[in-house]
N, C-alpha and C. Protein backbone atom coordinates (compact mmCIF):
# COMPACT_ATOMS: atom_id res chain seq x y z
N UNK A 1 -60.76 -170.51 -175.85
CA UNK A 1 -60.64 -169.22 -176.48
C UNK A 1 -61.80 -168.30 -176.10
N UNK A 2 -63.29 -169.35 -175.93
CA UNK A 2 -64.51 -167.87 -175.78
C UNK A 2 -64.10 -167.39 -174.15
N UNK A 3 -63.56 -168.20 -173.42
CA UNK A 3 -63.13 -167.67 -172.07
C UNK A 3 -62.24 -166.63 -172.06
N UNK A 4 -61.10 -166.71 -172.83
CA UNK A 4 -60.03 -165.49 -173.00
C UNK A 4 -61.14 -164.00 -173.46
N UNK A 5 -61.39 -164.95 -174.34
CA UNK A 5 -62.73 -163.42 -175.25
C UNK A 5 -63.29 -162.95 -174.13
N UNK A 6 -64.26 -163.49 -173.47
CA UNK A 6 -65.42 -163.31 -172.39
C UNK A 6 -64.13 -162.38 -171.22
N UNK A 7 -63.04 -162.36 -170.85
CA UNK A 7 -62.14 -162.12 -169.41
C UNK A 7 -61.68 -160.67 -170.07
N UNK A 8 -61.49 -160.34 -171.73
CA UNK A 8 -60.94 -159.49 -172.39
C UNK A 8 -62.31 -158.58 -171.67
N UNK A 9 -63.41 -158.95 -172.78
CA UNK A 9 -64.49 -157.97 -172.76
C UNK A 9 -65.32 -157.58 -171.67
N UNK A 10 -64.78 -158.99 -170.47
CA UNK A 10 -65.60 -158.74 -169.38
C UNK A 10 -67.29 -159.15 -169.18
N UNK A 11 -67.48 -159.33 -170.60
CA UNK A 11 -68.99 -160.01 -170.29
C UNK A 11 -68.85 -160.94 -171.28
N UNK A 12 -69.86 -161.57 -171.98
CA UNK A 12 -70.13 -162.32 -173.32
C UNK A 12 -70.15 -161.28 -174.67
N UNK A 13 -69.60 -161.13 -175.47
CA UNK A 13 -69.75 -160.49 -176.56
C UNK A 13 -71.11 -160.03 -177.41
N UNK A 14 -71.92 -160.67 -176.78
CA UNK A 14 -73.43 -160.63 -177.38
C UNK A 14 -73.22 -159.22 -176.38
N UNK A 15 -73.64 -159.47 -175.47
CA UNK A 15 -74.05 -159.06 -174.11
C UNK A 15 -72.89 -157.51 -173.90
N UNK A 16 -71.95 -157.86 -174.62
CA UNK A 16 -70.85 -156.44 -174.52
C UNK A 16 -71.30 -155.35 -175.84
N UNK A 17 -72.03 -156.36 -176.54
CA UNK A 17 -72.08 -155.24 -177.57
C UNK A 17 -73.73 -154.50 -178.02
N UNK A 18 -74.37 -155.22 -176.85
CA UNK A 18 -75.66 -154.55 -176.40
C UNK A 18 -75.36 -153.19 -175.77
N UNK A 19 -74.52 -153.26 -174.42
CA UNK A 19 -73.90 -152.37 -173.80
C UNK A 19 -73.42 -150.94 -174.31
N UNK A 20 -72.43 -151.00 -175.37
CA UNK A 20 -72.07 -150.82 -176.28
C UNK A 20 -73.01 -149.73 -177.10
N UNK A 21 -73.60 -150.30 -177.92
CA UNK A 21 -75.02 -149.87 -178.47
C UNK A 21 -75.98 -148.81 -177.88
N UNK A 22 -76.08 -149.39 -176.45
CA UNK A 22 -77.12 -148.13 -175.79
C UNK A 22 -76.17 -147.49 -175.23
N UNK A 23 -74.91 -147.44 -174.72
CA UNK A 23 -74.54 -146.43 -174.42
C UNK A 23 -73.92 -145.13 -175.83
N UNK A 24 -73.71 -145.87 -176.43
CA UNK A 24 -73.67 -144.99 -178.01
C UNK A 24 -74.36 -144.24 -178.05
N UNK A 25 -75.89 -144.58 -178.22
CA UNK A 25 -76.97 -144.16 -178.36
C UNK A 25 -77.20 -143.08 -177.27
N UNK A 26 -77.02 -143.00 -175.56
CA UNK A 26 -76.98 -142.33 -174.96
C UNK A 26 -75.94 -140.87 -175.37
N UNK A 27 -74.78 -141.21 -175.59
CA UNK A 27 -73.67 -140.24 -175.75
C UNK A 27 -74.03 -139.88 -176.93
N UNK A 28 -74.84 -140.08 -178.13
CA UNK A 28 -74.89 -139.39 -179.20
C UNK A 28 -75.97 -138.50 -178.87
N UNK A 29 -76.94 -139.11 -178.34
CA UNK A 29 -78.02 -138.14 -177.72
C UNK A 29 -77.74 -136.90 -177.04
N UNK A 30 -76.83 -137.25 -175.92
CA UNK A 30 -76.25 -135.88 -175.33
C UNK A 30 -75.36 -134.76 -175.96
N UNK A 31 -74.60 -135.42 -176.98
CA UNK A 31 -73.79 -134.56 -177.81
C UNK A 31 -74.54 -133.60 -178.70
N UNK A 32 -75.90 -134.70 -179.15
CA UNK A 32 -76.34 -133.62 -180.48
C UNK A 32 -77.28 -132.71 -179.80
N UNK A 33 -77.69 -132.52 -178.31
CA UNK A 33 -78.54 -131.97 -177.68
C UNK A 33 -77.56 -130.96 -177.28
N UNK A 34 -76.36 -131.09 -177.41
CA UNK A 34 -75.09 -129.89 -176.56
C UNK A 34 -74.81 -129.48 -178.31
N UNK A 35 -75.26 -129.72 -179.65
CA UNK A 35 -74.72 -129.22 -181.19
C UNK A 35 -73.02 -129.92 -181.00
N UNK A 36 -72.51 -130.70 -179.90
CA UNK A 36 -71.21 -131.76 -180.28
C UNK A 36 -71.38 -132.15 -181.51
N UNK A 37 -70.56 -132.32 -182.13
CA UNK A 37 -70.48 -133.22 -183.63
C UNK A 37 -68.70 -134.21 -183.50
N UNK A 38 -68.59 -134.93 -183.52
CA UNK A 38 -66.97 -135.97 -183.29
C UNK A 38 -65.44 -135.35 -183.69
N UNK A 39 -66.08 -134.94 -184.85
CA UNK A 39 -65.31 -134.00 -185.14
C UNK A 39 -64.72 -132.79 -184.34
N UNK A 40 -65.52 -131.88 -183.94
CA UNK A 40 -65.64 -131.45 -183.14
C UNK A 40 -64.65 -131.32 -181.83
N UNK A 41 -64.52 -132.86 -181.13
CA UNK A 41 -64.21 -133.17 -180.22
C UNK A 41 -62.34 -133.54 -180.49
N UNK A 42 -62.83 -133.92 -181.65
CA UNK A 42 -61.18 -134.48 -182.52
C UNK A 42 -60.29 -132.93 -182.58
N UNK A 43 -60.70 -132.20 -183.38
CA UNK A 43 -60.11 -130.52 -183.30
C UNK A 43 -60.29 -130.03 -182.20
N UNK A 44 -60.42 -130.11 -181.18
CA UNK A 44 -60.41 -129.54 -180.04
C UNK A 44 -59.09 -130.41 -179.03
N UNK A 45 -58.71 -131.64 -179.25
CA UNK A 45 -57.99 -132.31 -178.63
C UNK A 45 -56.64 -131.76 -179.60
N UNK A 46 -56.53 -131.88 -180.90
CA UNK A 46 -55.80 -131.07 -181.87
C UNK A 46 -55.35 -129.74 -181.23
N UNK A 47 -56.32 -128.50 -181.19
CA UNK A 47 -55.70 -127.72 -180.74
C UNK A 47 -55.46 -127.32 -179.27
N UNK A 48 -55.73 -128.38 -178.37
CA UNK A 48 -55.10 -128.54 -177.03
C UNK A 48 -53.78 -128.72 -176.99
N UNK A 49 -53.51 -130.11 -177.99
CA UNK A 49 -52.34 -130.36 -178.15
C UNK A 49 -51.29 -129.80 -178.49
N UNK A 50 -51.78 -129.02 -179.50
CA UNK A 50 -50.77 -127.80 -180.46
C UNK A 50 -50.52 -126.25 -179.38
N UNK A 51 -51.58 -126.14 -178.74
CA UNK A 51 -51.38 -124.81 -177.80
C UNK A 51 -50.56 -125.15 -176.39
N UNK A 52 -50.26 -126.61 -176.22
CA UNK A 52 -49.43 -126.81 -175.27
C UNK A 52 -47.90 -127.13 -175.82
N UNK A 53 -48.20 -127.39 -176.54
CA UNK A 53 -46.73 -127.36 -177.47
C UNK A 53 -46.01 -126.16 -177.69
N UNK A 54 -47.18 -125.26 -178.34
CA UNK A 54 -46.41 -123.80 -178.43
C UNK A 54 -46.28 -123.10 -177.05
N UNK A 55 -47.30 -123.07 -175.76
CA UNK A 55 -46.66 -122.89 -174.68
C UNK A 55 -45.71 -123.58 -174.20
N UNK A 56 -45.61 -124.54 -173.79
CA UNK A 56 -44.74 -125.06 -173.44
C UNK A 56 -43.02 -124.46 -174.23
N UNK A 57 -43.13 -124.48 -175.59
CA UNK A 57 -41.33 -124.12 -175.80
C UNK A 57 -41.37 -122.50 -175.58
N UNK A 58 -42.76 -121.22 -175.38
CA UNK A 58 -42.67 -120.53 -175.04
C UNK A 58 -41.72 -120.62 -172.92
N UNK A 59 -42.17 -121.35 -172.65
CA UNK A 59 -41.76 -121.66 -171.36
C UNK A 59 -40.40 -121.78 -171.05
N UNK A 60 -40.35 -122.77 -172.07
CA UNK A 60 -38.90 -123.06 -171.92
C UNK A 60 -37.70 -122.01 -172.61
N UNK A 61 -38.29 -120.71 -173.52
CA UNK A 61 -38.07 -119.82 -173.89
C UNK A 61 -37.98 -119.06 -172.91
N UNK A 62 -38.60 -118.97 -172.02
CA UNK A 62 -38.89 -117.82 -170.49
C UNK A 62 -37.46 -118.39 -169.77
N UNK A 63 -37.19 -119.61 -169.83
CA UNK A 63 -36.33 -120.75 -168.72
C UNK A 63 -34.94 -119.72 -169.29
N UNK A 64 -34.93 -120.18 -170.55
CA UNK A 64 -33.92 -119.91 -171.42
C UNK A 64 -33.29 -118.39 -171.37
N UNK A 65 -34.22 -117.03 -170.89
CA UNK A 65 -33.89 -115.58 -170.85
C UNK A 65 -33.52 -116.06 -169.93
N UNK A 66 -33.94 -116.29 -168.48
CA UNK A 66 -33.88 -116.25 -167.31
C UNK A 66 -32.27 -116.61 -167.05
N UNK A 67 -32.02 -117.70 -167.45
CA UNK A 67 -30.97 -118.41 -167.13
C UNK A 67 -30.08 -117.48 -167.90
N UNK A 68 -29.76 -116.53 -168.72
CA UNK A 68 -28.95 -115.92 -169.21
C UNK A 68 -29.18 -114.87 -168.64
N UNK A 69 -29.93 -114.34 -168.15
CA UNK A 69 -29.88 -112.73 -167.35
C UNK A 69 -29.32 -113.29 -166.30
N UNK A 70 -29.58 -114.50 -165.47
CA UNK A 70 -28.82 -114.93 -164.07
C UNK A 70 -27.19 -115.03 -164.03
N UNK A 71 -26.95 -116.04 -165.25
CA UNK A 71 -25.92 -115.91 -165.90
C UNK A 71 -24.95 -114.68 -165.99
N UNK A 72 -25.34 -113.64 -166.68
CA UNK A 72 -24.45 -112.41 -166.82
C UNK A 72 -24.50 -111.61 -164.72
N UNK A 73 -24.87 -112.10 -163.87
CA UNK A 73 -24.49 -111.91 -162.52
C UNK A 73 -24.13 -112.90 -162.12
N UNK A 74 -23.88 -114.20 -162.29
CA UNK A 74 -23.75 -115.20 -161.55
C UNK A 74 -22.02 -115.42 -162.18
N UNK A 75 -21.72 -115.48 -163.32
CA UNK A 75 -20.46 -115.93 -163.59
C UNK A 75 -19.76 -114.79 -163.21
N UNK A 76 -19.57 -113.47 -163.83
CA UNK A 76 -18.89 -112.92 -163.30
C UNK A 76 -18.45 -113.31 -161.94
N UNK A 77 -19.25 -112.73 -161.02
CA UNK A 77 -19.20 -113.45 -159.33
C UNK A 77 -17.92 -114.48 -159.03
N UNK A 78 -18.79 -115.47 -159.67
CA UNK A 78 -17.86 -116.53 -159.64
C UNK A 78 -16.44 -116.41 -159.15
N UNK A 79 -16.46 -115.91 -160.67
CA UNK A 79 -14.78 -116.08 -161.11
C UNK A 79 -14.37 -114.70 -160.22
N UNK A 80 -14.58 -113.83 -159.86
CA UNK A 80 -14.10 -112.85 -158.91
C UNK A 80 -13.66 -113.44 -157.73
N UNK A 81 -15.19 -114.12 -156.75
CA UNK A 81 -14.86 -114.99 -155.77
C UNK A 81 -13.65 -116.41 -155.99
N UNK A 82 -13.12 -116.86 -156.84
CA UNK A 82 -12.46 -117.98 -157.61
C UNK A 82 -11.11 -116.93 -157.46
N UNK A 83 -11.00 -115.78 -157.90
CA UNK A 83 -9.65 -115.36 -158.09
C UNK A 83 -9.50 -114.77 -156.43
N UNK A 84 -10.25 -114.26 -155.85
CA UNK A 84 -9.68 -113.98 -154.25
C UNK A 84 -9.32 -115.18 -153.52
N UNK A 85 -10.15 -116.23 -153.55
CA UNK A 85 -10.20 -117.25 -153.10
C UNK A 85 -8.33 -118.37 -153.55
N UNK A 86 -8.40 -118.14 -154.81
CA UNK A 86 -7.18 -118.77 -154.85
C UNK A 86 -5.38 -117.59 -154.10
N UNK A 87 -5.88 -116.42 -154.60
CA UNK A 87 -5.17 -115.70 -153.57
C UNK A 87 -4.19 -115.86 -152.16
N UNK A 88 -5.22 -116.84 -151.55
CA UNK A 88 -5.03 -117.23 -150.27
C UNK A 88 -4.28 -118.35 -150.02
């Protein structure tokens, strides 16, 4: 089992959670030297998420005119070309 553990974590668990520790310590350092706070980072992924959401069905809102302005020239057409065509 400490072999499965050790292949998971990649080192010894002592030894992974030294790692661990100072790099914490590094990234908290840099954050509170940039005023980062976790939070912070959490509401910002929040409203990434939410502003691609609302673009995005804006988009598909754009898809959605488009295809109906094409629409009111494209069917007509159609069926014009459809009625000469059977004509023949």
């Amino acid at each position: 089992m400490a072999d499965g553990m050790n292949r998971f974590l990649g080192d010894t668990p002592g030894r992974t959670l030294v790692k661990l520790i100072v790099v914490s310590l590094i990234v908290g350092f840099v954050m509170s030297i940039f005023g980062l706070a976790p939070m912070d980072l959490v509401y910002a992924i929040r409203r990434f998420v939410l502003d691609l959401w609302h673009t995005g069905f804006n988009a598909l809102g754009d898809i959605g005119q488009y295809l109906l302005i094409g629409a009111t020239v494209v069917i007509p057409v159609f069926i014009i070309l459809r009625l000469f065509a059977s004509r023949n």
